[in-house]
N, C-alpha and C. Protein backbone atom coordinates (compact mmCIF):
# COMPACT_ATOMS: atom_id res chain seq x y z
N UNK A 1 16.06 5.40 6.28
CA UNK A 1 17.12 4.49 5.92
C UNK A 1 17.25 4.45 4.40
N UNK A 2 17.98 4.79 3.61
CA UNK A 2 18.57 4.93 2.36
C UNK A 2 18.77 3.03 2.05
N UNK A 3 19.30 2.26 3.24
CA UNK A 3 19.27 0.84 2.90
C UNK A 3 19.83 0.02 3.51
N UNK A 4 18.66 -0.91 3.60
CA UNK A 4 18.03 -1.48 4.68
C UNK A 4 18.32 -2.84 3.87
N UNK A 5 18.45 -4.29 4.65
CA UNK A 5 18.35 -5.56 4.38
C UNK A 5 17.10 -6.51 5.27
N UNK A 6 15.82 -7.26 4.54
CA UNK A 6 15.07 -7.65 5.29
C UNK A 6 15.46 -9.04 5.78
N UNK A 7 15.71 -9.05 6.63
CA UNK A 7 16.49 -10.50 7.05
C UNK A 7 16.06 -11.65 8.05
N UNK A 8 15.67 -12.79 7.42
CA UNK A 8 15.20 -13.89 7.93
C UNK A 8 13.94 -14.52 8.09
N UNK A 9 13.15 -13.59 6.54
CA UNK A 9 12.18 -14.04 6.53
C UNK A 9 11.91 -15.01 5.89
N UNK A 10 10.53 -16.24 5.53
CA UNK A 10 10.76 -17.10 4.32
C UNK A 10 9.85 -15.70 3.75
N UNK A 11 10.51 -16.16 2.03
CA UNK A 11 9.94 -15.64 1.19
C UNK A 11 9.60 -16.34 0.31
N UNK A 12 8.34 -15.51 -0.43
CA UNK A 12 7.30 -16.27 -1.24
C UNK A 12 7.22 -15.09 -2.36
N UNK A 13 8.10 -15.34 -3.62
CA UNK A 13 8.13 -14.94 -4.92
C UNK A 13 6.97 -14.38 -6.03
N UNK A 14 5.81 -15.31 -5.21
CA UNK A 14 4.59 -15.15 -6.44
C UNK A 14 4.65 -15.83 -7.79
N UNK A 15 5.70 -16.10 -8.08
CA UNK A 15 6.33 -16.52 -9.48
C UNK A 15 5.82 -17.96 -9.18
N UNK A 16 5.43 -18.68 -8.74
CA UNK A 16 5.54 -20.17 -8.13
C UNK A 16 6.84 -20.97 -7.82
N UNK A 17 7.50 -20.21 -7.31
CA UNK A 17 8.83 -21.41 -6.99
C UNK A 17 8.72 -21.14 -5.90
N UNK A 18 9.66 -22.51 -5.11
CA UNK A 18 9.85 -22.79 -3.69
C UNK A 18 10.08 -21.89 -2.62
N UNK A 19 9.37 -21.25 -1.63
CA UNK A 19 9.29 -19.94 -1.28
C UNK A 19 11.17 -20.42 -0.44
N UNK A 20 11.40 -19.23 -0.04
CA UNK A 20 13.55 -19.17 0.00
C UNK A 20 12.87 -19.02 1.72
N UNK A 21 13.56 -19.99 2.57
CA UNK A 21 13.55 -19.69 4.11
C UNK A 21 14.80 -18.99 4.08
N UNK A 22 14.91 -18.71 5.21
CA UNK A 22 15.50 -17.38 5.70
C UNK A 22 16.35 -16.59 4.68
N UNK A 23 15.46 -15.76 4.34
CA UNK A 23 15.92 -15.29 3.11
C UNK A 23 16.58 -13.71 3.20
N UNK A 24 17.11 -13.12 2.40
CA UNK A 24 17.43 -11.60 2.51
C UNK A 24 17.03 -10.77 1.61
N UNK A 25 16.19 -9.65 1.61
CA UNK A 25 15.78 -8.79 0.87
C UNK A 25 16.37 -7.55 1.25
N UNK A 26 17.12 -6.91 -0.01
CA UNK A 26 17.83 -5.41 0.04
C UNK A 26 17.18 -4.62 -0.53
N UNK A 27 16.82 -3.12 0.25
CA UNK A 27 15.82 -2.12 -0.62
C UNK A 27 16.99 -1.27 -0.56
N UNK A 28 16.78 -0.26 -1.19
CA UNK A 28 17.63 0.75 -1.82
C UNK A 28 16.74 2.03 -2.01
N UNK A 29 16.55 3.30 -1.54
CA UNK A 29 15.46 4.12 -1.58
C UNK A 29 14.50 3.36 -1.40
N UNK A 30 13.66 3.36 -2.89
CA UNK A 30 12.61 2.83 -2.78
C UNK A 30 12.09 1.29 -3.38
N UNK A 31 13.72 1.02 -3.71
CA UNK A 31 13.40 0.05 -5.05
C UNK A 31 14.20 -1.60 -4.31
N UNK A 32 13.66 -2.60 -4.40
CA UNK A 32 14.54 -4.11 -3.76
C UNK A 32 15.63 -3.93 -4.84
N UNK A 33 16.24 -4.19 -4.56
CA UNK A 33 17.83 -4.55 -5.34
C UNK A 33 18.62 -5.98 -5.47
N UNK A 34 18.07 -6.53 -4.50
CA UNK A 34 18.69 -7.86 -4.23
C UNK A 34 17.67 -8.77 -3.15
N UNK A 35 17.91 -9.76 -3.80
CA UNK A 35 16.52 -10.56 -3.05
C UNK A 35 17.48 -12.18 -3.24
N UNK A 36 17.04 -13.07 -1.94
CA UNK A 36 18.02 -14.41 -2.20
C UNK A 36 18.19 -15.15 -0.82
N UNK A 37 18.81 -15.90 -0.53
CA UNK A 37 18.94 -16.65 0.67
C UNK A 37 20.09 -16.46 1.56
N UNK A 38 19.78 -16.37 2.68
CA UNK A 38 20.60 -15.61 3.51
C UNK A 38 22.28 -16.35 3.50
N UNK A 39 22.23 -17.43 3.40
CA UNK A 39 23.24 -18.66 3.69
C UNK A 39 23.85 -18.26 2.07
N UNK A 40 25.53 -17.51 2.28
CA UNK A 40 26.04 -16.89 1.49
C UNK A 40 25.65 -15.85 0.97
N UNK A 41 24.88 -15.10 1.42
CA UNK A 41 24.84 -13.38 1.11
C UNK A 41 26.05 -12.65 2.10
N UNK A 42 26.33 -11.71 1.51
CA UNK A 42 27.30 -10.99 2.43
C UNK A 42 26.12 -9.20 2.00
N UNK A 43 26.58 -8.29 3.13
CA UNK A 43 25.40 -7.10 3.00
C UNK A 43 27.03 -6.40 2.81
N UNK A 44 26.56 -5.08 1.67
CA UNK A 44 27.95 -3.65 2.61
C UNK A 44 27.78 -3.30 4.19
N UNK A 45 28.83 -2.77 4.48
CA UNK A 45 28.57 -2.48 5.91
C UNK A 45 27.73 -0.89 6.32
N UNK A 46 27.54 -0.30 5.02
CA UNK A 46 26.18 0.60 5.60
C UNK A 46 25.34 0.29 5.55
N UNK A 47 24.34 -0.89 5.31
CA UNK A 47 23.22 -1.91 4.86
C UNK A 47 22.81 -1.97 6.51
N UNK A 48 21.63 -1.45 6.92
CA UNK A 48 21.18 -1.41 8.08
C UNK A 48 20.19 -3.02 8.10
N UNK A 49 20.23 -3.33 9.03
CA UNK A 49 19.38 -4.68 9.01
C UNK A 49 18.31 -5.01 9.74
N UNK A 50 17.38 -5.31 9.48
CA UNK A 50 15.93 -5.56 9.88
C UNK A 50 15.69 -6.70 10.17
N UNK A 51 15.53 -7.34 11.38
CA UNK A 51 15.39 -8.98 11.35
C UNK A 51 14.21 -9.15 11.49
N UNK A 52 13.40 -9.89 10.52
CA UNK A 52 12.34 -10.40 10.22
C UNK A 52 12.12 -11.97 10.47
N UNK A 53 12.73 -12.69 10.91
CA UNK A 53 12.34 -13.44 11.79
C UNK A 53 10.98 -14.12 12.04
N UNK A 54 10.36 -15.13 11.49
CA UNK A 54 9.47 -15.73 12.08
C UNK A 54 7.99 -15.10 10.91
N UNK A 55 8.54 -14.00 9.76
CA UNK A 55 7.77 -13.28 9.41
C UNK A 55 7.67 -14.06 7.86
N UNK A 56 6.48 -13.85 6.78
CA UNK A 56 6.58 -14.44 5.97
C UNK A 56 6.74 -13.01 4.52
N UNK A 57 7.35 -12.60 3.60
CA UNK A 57 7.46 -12.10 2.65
C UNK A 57 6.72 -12.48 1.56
N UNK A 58 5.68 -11.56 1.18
CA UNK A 58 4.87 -11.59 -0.37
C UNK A 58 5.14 -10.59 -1.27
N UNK A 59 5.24 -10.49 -2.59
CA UNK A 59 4.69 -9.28 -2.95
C UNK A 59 3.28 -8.61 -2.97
N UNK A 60 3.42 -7.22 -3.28
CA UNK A 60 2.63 -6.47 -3.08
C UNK A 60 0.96 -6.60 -3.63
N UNK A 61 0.09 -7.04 -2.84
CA UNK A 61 -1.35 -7.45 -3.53
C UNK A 61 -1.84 -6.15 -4.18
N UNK A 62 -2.74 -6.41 -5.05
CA UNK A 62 -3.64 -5.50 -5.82
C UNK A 62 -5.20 -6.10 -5.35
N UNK A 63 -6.02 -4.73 -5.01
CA UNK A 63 -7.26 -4.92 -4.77
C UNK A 63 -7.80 -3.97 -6.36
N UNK A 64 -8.58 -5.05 -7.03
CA UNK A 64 -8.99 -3.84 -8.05
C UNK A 64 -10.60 -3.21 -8.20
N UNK A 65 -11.04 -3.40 -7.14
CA UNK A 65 -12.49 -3.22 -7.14
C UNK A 65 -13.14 -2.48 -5.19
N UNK A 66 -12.28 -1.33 -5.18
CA UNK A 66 -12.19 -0.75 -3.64
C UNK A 66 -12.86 0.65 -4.11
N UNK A 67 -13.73 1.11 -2.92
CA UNK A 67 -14.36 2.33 -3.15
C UNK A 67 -13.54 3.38 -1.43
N UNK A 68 -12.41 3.59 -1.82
CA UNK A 68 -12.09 4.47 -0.17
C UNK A 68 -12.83 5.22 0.18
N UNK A 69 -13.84 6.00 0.15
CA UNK A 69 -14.45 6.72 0.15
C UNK A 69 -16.11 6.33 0.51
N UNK A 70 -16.63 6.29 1.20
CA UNK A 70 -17.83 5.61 1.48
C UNK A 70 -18.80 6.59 0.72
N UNK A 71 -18.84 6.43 -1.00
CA UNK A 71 -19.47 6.78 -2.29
C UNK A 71 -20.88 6.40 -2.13
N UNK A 72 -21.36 5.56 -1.47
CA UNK A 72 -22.44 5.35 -1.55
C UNK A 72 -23.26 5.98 -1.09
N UNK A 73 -23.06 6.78 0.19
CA UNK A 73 -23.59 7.29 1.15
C UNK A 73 -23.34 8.50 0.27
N UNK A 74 -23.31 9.22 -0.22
CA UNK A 74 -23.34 10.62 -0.38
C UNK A 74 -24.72 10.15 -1.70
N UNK A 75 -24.96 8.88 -2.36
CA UNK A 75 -26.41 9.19 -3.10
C UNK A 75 -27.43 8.68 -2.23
N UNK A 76 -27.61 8.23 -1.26
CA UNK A 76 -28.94 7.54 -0.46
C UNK A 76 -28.45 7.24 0.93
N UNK A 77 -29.21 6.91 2.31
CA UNK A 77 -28.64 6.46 3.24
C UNK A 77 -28.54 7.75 3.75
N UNK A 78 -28.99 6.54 5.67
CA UNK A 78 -28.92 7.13 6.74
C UNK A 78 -27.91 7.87 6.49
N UNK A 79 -27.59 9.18 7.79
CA UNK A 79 -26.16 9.51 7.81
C UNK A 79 -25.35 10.32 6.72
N UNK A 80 -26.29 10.78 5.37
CA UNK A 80 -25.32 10.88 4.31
C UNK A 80 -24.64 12.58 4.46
N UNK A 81 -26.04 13.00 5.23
CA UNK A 81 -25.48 14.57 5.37
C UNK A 81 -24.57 15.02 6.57
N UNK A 82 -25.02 14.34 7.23
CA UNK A 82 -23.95 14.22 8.77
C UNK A 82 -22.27 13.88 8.34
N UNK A 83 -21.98 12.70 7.46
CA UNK A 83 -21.15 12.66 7.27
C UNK A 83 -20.71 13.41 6.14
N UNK A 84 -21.15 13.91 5.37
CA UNK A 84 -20.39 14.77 4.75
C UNK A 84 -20.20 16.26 5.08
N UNK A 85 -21.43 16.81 6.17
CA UNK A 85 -20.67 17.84 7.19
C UNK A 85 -19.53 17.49 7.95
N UNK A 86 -19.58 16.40 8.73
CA UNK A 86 -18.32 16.65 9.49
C UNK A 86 -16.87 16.37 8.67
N UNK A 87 -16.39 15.68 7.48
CA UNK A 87 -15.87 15.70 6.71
C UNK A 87 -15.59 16.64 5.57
N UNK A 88 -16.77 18.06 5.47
CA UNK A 88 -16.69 18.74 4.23
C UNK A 88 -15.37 19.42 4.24
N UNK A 89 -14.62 19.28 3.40
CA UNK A 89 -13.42 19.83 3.00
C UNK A 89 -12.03 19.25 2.94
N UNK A 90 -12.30 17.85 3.68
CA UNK A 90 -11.20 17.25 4.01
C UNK A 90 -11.42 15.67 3.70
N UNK A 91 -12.42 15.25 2.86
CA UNK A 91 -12.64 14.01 2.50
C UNK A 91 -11.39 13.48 1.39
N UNK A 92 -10.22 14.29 1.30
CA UNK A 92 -9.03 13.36 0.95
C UNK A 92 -8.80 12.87 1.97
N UNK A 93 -8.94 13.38 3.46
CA UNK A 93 -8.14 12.33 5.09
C UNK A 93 -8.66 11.30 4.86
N UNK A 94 -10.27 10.84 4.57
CA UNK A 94 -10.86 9.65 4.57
C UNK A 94 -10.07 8.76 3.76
N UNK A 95 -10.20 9.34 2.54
CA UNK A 95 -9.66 8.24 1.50
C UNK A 95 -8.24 7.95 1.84
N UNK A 96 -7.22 9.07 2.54
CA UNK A 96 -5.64 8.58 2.53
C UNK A 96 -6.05 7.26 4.30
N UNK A 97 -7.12 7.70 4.66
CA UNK A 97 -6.78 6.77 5.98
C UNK A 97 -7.58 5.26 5.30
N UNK A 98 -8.30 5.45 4.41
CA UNK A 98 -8.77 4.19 3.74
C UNK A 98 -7.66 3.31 2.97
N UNK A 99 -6.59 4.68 2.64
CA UNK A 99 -5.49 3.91 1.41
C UNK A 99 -4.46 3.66 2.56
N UNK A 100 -4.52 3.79 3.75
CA UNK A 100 -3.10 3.33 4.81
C UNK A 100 -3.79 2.17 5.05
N UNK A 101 -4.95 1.94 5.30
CA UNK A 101 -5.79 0.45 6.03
C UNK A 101 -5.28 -0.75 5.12
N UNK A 102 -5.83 0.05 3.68
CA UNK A 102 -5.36 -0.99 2.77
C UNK A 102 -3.54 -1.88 2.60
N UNK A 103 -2.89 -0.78 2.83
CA UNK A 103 -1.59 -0.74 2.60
C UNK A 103 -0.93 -1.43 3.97
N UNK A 104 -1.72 -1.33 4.94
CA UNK A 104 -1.41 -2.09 6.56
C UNK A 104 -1.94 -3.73 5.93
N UNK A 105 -2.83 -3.77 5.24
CA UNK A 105 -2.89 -5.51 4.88
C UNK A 105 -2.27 -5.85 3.85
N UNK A 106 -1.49 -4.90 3.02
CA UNK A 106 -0.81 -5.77 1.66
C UNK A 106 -0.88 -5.62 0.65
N UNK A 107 -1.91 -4.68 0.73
CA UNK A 107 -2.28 -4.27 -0.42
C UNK A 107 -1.51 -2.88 -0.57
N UNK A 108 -0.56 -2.92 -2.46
CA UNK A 108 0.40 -1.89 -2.39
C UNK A 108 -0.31 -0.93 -3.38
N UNK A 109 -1.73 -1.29 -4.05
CA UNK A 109 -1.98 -0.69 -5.44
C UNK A 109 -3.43 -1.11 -5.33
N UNK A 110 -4.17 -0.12 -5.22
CA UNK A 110 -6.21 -0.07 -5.08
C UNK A 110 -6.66 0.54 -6.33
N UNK A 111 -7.57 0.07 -6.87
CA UNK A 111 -7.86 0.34 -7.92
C UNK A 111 -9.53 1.14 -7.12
N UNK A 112 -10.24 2.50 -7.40
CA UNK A 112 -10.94 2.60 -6.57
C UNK A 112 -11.86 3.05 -7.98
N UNK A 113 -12.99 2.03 -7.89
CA UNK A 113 -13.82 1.68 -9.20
C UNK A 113 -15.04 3.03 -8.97
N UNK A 114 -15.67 3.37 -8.25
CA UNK A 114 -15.86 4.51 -8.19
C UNK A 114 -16.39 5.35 -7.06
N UNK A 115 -16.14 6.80 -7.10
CA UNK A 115 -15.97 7.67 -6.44
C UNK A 115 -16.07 9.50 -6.34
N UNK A 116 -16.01 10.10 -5.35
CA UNK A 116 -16.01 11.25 -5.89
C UNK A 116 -14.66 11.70 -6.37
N UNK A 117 -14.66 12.28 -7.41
CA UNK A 117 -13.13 12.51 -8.42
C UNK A 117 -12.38 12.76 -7.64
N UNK A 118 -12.60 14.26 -7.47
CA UNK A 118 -11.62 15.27 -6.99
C UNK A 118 -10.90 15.01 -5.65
N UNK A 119 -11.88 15.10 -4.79
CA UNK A 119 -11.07 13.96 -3.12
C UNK A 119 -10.13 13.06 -4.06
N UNK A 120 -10.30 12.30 -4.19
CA UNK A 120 -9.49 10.52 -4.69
C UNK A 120 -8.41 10.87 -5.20
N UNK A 121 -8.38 11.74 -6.00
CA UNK A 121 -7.10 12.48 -6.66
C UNK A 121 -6.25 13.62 -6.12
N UNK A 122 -6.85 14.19 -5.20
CA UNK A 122 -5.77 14.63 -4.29
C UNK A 122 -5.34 13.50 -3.32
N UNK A 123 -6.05 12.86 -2.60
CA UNK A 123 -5.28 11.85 -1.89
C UNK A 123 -4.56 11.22 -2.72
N UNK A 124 -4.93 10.42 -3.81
CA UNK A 124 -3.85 9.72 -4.77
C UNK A 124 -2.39 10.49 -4.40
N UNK A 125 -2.55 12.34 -5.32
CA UNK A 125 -1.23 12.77 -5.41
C UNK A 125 -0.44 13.28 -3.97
N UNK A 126 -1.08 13.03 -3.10
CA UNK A 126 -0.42 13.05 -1.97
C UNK A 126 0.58 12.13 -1.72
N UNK A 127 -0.03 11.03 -1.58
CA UNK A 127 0.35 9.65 -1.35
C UNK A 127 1.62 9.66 -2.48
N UNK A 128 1.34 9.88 -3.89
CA UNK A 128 2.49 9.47 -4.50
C UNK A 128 3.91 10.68 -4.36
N UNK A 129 3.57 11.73 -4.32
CA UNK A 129 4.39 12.77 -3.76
C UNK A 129 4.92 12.14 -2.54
N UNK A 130 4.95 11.50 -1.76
CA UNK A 130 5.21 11.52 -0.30
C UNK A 130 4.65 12.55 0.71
N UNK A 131 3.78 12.68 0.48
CA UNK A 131 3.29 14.07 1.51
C UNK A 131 2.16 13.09 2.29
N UNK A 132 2.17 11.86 2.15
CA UNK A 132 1.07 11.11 2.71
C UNK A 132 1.47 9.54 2.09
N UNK A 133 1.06 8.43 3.41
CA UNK A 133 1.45 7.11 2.97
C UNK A 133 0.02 6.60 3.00
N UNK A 134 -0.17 5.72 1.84
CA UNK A 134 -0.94 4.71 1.52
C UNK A 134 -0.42 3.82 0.40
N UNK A 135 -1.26 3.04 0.03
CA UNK A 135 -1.54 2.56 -0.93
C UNK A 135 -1.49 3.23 -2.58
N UNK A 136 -0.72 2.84 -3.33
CA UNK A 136 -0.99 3.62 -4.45
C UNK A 136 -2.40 3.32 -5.35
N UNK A 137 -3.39 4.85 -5.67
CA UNK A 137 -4.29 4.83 -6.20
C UNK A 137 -4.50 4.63 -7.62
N UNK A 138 -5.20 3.95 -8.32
CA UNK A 138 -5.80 4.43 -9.69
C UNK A 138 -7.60 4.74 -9.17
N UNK A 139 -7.72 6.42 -9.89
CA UNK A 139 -8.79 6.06 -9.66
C UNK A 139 -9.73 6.37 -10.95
N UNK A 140 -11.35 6.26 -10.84
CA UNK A 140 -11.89 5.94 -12.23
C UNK A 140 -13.15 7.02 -11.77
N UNK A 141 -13.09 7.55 -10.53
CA UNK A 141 -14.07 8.31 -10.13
C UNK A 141 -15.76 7.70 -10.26
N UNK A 142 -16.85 9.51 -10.60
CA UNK A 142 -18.13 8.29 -10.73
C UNK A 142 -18.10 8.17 -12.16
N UNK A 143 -18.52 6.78 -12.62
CA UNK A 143 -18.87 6.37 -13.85
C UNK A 143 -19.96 5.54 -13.44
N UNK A 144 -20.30 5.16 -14.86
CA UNK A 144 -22.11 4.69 -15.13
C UNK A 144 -21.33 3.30 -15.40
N UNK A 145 -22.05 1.90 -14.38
CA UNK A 145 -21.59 0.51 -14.45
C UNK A 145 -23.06 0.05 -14.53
């Protein structure tokens, strides 16, 4: 859908003002365009509509302290070689199915404090390419904390 209207949710700004009941949110590709209360909005008539209903609107949370990648286990711990055989070569799937989990609760932006580089950063550029949905990554790989 090129654009879509989210319709009838209350929404909650973040900004601290009075969250808007049944409200209307317009995306456009990828970007909201129009955000406001339904009572006097009018949509164009290619504006596909989504009734949200009963649903509540936030913006997008930030987690800044997430490891997708179960980092720990590859220095100590049961399990560490098992799982990185059955995973060797493809431990970006882990991290993009760690960055959809995240992105299924709200979270639009993981900060992943540390990790193995190279995985994290191909999943990252997946994800931001569109070749894969999650969560958008920053990552910081391993560093000394």
């Amino acid at each position: 859908m090129a654009k879509f209207a989210l319709v009838g949710a209350r929404l909650i700004d973040g900004n601290g003002n009075i969250p808007v009941e049944d409200s209307v949110v317009v995306v456009e590709k990828d970007r909201i365009v129009g955000v406001g209360s339904r009572n006097g909005s009018t949509l164009p008539e290619d504006t596909a509509i989504i009734d949200v209903r009963g649903k509540t609107l936030i913006p997008g949370l930030i987690n800044a302290n997430v490891h997708l990648l179960d980092a720990w286990t590859f220095m100590v711990g049961i399990g560490a070689v098992e799982y990185l055989a059955r995973f060797e070569g493809r431990l970006h799937e882990v991290i993009e199915e760690a960055a959809q989990v995240a992105l299924a609760s709200g979270m639009t932006t993981v900060f992943d404090t540390f990790n193995a580089l190279q995985p994290v950063l191909h999943a990252r550029d997946r994800i931001a390419s569109g070749k894969a949905e999650g969560a958008r990554i920053y990552a910081a790989g391993n560093i000394v904390g």
